[in-house]
Protein backbone atom coordinates (compact mmCIF):
# COMPACT_ATOMS: atom_id res chain seq x y z
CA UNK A 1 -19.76 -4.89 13.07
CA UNK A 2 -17.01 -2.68 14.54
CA UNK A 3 -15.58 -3.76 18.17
CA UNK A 4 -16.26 -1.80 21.10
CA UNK A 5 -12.24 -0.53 20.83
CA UNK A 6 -12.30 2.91 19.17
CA UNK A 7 -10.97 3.66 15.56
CA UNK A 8 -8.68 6.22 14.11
CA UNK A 9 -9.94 6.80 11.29
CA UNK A 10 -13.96 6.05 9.47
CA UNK A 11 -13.89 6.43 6.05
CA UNK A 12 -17.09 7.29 4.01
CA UNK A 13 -16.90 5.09 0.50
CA UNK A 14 -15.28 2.19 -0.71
CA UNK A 15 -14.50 2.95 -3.80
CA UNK A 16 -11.19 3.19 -5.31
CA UNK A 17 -10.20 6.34 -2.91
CA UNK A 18 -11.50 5.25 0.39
CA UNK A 19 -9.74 1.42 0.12
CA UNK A 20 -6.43 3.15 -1.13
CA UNK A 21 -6.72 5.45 2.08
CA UNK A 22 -7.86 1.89 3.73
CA UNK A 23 -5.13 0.21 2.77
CA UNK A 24 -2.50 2.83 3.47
CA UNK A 25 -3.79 3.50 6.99
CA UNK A 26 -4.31 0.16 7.56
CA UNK A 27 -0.04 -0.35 6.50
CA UNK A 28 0.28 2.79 9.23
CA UNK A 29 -1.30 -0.48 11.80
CA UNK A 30 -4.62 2.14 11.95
CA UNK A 31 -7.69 1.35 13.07
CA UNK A 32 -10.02 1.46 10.20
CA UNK A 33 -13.53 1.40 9.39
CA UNK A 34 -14.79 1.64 5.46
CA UNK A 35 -18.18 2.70 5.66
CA UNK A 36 -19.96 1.50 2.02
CA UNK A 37 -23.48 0.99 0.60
CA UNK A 38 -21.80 -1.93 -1.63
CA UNK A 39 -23.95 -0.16 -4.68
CA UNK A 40 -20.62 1.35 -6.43
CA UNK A 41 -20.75 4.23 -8.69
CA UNK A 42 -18.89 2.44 -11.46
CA UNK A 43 -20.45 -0.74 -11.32
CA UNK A 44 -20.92 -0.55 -14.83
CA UNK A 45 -16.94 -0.18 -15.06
CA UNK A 46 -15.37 -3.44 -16.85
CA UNK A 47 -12.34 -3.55 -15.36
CA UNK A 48 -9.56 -1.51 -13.24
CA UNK A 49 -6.00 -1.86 -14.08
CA UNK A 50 -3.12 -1.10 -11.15
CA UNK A 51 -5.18 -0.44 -8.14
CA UNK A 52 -4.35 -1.93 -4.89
CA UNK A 53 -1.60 -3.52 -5.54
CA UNK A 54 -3.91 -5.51 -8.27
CA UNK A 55 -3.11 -5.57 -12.16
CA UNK A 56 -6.39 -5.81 -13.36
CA UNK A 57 -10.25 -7.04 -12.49
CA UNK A 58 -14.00 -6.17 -11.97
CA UNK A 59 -14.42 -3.41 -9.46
CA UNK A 60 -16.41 -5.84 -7.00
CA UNK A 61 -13.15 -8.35 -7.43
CA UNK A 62 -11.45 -5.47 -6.09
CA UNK A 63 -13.25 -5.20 -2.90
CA UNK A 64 -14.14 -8.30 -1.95
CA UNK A 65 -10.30 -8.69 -2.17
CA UNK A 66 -10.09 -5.92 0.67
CA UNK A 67 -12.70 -7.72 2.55
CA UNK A 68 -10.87 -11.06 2.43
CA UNK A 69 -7.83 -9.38 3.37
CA UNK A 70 -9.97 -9.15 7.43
CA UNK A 71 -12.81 -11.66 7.03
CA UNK A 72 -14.22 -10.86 10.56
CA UNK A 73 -14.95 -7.48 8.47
């Protein structure tokens, strides 16, 4: 749940575009909400290779990296 202090920016989608603009933001010391379902389009994706700063993985390894990064998110 998002504090009462307001955000700059609320993205729609955490998939690979919306926790690049995330992370990037998030560099720029933003304050950012990733709005998600957590039912990803390419769940049936094996692996990504160089995304977010990550050389390879599952697509849900990839967020639930993001999601450690701020674990009262």
């Amino acid at each position: 749940m998002v504090d009462k202090k307001l955000l700059d920016v609320a993205i729609i989608g955490g998939g690979p575009s919306g926790l690049s603009a995330a992370l990037v933001l998030g560099r720029a010391r933003k304050h950012v909400a990733v709005i998600d379902e957590g039912r990803p389009r390419n769940a049936v994706t094996h692996e990504t290779h160089g995304f977010l700063t990550r050389a390879r993985g599952t697509p849900a390894e990839s967020s639930a990296s993001v999601r450690l990064a701020d674990p009262a998110h």
